[in-house]
N, C-alpha and C. Protein backbone atom coordinates (compact mmCIF):
# COMPACT_ATOMS: atom_id res chain seq x y z
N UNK A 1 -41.90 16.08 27.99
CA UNK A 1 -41.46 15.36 29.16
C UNK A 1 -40.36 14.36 28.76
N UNK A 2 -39.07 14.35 29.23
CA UNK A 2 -38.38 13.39 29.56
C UNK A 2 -38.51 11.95 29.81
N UNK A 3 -38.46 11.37 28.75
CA UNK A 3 -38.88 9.30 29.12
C UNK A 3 -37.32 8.65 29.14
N UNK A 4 -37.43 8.55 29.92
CA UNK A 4 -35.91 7.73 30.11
C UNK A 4 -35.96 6.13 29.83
N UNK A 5 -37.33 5.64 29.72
CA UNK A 5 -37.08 4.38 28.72
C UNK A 5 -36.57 4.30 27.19
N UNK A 6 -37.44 5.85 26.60
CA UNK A 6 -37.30 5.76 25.39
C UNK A 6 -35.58 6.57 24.96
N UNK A 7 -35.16 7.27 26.03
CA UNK A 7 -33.34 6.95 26.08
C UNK A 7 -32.76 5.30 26.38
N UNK A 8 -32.91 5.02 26.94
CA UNK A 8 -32.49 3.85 27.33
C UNK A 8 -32.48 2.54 26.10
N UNK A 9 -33.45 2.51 25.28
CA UNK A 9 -33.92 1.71 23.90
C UNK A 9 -32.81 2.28 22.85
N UNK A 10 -32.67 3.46 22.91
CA UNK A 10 -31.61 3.88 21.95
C UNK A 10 -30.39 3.73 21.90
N UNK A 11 -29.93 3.05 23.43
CA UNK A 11 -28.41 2.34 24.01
C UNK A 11 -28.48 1.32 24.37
N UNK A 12 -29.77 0.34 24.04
CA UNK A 12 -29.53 -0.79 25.29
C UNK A 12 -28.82 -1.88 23.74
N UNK A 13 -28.80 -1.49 22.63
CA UNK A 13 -28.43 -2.95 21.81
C UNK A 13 -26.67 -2.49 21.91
N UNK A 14 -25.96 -1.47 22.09
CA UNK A 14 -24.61 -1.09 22.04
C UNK A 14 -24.43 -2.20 23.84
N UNK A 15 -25.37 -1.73 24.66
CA UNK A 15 -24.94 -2.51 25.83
C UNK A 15 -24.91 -3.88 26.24
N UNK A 16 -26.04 -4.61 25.29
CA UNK A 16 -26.43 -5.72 25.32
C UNK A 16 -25.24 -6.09 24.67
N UNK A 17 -24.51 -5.76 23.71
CA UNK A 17 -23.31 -6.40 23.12
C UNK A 17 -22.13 -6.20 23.41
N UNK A 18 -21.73 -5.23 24.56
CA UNK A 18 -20.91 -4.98 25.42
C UNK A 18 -20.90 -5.96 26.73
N UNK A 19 -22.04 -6.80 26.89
CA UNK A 19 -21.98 -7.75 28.06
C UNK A 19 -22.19 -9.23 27.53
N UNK A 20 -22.54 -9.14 26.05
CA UNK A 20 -22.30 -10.71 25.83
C UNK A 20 -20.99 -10.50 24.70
N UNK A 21 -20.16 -9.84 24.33
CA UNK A 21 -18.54 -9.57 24.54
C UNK A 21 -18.14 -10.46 25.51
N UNK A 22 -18.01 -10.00 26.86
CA UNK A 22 -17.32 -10.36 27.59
C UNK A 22 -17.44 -11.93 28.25
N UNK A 23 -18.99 -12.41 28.31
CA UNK A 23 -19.37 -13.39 28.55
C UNK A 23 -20.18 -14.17 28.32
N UNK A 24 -20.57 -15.29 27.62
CA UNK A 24 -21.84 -15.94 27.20
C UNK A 24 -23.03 -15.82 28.08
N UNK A 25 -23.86 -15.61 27.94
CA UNK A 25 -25.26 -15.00 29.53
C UNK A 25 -26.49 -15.95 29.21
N UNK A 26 -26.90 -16.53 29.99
CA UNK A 26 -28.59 -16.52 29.50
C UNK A 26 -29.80 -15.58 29.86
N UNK A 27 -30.57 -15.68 28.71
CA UNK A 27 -31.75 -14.99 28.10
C UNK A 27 -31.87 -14.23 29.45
N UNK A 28 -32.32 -14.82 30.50
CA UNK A 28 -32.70 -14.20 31.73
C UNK A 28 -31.40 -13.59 32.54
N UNK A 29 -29.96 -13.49 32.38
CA UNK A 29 -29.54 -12.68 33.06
C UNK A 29 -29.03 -11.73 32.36
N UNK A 30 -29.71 -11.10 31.13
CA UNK A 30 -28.98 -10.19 30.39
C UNK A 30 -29.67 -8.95 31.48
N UNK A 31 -31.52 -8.97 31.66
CA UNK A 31 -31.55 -7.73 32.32
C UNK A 31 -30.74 -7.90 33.69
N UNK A 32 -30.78 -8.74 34.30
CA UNK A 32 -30.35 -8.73 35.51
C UNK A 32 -28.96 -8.14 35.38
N UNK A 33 -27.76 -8.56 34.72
CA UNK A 33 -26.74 -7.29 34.72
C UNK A 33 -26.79 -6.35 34.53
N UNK A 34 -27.95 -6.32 33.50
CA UNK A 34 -28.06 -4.57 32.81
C UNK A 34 -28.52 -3.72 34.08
N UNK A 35 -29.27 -4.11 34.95
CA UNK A 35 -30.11 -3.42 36.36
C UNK A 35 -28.98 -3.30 37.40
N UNK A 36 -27.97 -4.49 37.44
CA UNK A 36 -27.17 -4.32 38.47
C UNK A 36 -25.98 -3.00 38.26
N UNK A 37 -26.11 -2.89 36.85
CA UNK A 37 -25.00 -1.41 36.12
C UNK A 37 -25.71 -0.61 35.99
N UNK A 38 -27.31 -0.36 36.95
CA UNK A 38 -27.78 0.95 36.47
C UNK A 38 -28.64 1.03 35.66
N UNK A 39 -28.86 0.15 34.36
CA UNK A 39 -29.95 -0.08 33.44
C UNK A 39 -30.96 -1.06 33.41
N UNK A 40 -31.84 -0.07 34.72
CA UNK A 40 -32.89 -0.72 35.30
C UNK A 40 -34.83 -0.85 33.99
N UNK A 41 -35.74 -0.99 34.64
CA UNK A 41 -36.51 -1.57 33.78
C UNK A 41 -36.81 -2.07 32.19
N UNK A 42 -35.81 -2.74 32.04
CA UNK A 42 -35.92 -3.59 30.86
C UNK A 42 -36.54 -4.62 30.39
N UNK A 43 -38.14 -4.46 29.96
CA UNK A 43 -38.71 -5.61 29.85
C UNK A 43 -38.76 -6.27 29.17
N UNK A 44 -39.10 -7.61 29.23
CA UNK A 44 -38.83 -8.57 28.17
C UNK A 44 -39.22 -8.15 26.85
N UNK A 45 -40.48 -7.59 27.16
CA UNK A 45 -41.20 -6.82 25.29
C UNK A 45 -40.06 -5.83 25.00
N UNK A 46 -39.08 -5.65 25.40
CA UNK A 46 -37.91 -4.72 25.21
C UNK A 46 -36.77 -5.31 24.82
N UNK A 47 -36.39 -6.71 25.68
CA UNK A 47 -35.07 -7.21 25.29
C UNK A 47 -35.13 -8.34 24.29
N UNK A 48 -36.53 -8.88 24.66
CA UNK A 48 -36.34 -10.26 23.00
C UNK A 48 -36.41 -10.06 21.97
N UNK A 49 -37.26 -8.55 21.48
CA UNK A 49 -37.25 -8.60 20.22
C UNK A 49 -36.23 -7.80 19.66
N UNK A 50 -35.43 -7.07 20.59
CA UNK A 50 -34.04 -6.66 20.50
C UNK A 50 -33.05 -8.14 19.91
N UNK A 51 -33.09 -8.89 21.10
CA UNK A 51 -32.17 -10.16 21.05
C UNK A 51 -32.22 -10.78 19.37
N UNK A 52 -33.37 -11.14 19.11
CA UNK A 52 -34.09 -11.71 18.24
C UNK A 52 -33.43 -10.82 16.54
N UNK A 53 -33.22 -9.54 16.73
CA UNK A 53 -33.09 -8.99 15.98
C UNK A 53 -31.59 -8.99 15.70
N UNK A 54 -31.04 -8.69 17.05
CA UNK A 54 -29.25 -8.90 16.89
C UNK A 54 -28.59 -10.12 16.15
N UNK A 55 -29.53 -11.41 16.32
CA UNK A 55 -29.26 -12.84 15.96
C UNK A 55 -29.73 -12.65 14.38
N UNK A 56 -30.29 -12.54 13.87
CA UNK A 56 -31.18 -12.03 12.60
C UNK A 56 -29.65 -11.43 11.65
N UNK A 57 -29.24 -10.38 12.56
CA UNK A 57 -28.14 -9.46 11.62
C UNK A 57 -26.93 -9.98 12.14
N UNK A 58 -27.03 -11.18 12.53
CA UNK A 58 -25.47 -11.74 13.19
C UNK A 58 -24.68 -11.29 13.80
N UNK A 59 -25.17 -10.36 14.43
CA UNK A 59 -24.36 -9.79 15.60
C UNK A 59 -23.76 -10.91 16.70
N UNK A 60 -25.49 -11.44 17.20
CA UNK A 60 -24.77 -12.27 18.17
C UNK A 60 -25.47 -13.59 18.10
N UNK A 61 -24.71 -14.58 18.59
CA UNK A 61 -25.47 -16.28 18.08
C UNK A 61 -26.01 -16.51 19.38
N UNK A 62 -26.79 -17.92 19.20
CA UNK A 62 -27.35 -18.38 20.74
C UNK A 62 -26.90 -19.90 20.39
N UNK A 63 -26.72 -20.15 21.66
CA UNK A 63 -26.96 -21.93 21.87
C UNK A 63 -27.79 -22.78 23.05
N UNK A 64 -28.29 -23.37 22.98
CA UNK A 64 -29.62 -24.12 23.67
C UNK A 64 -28.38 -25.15 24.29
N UNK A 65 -28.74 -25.05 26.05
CA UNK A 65 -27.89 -26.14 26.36
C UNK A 65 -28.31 -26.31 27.45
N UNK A 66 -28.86 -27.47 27.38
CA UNK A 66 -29.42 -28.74 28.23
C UNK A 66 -28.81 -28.23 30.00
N UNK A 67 -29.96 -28.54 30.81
CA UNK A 67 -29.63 -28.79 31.96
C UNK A 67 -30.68 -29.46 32.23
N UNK A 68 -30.42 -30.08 33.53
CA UNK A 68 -30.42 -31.39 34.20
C UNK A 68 -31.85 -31.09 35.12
N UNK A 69 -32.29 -30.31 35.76
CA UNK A 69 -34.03 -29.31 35.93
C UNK A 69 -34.59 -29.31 35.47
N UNK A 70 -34.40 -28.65 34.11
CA UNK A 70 -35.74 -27.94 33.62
C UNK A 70 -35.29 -28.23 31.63
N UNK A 71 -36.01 -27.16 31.04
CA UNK A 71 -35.82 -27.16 29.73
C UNK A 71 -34.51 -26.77 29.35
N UNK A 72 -33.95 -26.57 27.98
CA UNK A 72 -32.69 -26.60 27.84
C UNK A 72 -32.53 -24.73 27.87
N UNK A 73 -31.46 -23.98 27.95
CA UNK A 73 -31.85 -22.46 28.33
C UNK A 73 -30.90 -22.19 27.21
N UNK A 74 -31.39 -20.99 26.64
CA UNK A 74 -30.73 -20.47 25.34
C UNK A 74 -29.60 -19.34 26.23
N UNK A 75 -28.02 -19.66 25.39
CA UNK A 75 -27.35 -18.74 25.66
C UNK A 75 -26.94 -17.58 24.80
N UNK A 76 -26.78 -16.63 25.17
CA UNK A 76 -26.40 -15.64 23.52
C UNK A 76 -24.50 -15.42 23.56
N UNK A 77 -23.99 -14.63 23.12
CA UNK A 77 -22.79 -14.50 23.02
C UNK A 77 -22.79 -13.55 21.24
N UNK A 78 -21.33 -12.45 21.10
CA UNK A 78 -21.35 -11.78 19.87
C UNK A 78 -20.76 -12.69 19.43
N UNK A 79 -20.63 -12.14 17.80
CA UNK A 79 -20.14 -12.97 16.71
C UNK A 79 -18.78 -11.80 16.30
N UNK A 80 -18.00 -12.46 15.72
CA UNK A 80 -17.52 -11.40 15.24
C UNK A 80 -17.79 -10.02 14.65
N UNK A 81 -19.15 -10.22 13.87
CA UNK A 81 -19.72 -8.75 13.30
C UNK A 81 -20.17 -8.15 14.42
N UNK A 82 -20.57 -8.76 15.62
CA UNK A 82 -21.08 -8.27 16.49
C UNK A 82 -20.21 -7.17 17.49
N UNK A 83 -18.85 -8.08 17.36
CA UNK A 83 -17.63 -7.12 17.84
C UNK A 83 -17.84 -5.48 17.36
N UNK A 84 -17.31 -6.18 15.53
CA UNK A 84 -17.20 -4.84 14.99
C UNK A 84 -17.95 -3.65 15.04
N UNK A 85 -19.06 -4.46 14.95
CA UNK A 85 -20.86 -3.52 15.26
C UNK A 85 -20.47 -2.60 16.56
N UNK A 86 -20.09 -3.58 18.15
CA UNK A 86 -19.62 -2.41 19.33
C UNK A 86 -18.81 -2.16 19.37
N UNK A 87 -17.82 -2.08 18.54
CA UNK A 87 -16.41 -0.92 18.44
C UNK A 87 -17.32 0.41 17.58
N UNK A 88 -18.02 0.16 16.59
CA UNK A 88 -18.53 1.75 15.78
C UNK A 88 -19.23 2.19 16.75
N UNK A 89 -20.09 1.49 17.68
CA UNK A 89 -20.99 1.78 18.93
C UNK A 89 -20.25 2.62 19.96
N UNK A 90 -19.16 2.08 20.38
CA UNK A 90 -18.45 2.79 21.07
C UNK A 90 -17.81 3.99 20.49
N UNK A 91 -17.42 3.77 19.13
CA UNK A 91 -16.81 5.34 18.61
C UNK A 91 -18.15 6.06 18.76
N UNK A 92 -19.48 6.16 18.41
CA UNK A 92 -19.91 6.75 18.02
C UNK A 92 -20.58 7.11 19.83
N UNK A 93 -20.43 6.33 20.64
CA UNK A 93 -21.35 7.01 21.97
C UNK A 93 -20.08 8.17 22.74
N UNK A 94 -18.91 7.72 22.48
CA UNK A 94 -17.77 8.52 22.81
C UNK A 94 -18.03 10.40 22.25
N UNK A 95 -18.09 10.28 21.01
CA UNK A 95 -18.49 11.48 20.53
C UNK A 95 -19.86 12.25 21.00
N UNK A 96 -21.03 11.06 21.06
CA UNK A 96 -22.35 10.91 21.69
C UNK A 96 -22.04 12.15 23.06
N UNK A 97 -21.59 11.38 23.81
CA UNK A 97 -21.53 11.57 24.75
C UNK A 97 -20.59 12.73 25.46
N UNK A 98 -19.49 12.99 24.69
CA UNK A 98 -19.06 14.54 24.67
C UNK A 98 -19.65 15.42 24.25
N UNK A 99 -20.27 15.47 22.92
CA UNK A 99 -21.01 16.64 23.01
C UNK A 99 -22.91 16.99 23.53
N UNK A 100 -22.88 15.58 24.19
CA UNK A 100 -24.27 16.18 25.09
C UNK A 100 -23.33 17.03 26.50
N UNK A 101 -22.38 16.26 26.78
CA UNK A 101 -21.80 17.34 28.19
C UNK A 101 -21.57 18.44 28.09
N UNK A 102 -21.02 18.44 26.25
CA UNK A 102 -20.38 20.05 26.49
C UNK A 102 -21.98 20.91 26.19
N UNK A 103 -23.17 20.52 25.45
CA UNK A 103 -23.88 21.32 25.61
C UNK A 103 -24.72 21.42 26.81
N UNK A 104 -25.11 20.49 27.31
CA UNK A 104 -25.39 20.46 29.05
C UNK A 104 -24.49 21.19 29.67
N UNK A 105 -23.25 21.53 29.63
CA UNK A 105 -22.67 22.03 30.92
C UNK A 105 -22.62 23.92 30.19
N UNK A 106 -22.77 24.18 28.98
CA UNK A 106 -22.90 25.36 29.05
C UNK A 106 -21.71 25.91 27.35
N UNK A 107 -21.54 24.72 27.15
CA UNK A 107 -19.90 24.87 26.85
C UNK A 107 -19.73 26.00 25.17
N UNK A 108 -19.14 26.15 24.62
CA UNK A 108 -19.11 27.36 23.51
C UNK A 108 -19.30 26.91 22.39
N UNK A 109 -19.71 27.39 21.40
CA UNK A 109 -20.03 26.86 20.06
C UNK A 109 -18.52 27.73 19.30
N UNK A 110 -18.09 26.81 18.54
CA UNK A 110 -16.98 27.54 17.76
C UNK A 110 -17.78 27.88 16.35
N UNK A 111 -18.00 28.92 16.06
CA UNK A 111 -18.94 29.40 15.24
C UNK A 111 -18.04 29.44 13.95
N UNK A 112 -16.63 29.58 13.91
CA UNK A 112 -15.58 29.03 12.37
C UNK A 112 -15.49 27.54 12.36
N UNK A 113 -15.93 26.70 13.29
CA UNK A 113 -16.32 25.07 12.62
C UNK A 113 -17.20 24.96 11.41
């Protein structure tokens, strides 16, 4: 049977660093973008110890910053390795991802490769 969580775990750290690229997020709206692009049930037992792990290998840093409510809220954001990390991510889902189409859609094996 088909688990589309356990697809989803195998792309969500290339995506998670494709959206704190672009913008510093907190802890709590990383799923919330990820759901609004489609990459729906992501639970926390899914994304912190992901997070936790990215920060670990310096991918991506956090900073704790005070607001004026409540406790102070951790933000994440990549690091430079973290860049480099989703550029190989991206080479490698590019290729990923052509040849699941061409064998999903039917496509030919060149048998002199």
């Amino acid at each position: 049977m088909i688990n589309r969580t356990q697809i989803m775990k195998g792309i969500l750290e290339g995506c998670v660093l494709a959206l704190l690229s672009r913008e510093k997020l907190y802890s709590q709206e990383i799923p919330k973008k990820l759901g609004a692009l489609g990459m729906t049930d992501i639970s926390d037992g899914t994304l912190f110890p992901l997070l936790l792990r990215l920060e670990s290998d310096e991918l991506i840093q956090s900073e704790k910053v005070p607001i004026t409510n409540g406790p102070a809220r951790k933000y994440y954001n990549t690091t430079e390795k973290g860049l480099e990390e989703l550029s190989k991510f991206k080479e490698i889902w590019k290729a990923l991802d052509a040849s699941v189409n061409m064998i999903l859609s039917g496509g030919e094996i060149d048998e002199r490769a």
